[in-house]
Protein backbone atom coordinates (compact mmCIF):
# COMPACT_ATOMS: atom_id res chain seq x y z
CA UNK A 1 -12.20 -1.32 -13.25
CA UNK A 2 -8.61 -0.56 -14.71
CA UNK A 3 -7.74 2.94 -14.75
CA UNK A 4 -5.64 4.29 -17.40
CA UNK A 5 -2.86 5.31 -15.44
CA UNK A 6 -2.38 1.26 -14.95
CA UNK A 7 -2.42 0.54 -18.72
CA UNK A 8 0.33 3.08 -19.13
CA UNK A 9 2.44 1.85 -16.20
CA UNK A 10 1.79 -1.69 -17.69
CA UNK A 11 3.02 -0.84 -20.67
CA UNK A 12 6.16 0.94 -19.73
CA UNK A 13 6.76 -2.15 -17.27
CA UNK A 14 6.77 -4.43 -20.73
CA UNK A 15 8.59 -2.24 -22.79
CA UNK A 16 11.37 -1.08 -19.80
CA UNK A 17 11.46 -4.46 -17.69
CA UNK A 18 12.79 -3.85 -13.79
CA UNK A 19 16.36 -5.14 -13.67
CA UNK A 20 16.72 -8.82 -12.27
CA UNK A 21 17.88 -7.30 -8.30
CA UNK A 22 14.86 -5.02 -8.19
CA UNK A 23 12.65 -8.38 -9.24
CA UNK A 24 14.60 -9.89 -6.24
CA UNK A 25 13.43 -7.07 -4.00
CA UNK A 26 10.02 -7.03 -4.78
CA UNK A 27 10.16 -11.09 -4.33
CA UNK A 28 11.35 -10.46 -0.98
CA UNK A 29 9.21 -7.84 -0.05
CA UNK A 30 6.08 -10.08 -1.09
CA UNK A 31 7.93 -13.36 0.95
CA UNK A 32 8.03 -10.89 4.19
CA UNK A 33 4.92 -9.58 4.23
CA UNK A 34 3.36 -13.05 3.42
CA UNK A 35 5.59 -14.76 6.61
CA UNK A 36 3.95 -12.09 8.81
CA UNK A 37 0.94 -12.56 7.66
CA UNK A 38 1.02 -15.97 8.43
CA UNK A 39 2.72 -15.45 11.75
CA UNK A 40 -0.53 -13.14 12.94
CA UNK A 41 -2.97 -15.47 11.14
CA UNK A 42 -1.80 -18.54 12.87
CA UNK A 43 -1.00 -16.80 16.57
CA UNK A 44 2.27 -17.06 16.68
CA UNK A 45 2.64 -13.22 16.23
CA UNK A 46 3.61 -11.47 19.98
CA UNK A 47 1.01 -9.10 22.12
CA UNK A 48 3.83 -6.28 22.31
CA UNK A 49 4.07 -5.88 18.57
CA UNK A 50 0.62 -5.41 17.85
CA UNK A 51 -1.23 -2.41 17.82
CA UNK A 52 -3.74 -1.85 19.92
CA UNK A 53 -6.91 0.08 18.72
CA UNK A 54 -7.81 3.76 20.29
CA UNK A 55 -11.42 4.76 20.41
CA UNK A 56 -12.50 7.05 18.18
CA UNK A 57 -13.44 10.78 19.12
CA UNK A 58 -16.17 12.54 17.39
C-alpha cells in the first residue's frame, strides 16, 4: 500500500528533478550493489568477507 509520505516525495521528485551527477550516483550505487549481489549469488564472493551469524540469546 502507498503511504502518503511517498506521493509527496513523488511529487516533489517530478516537480524538483535530482541533477544529472546525483542520477549518476544513484546509477552507480544500484550497479554496485547489483555486482555484489551477483558475486555472493554465484560463489564467487570470499569466506573472510562474509558475516558469520551469532546465536541468539534470550
Amino acid at each position: 500500500m502507498l503511504n502518503p509520505r511517498h506521493l509527496m516525495r513523488a511529487k516533489r521528485w517530478a516537480q524538483n528533478p535530482p541533477s544529472f551527477k546525483r542520477l549518476i550516483l544513484l546509477a552507480a550505487v544500484i550497479a554496485i550493489a547489483l555486482v555484489i549481489f551477483g558475486l555472493e549469488h554465484f560463489g564467487f564472493w570470499p569466506d573472510w568477507a562474509t558475516a558469520e551469524r551469532l546465536p541468539r540469546r534470550f
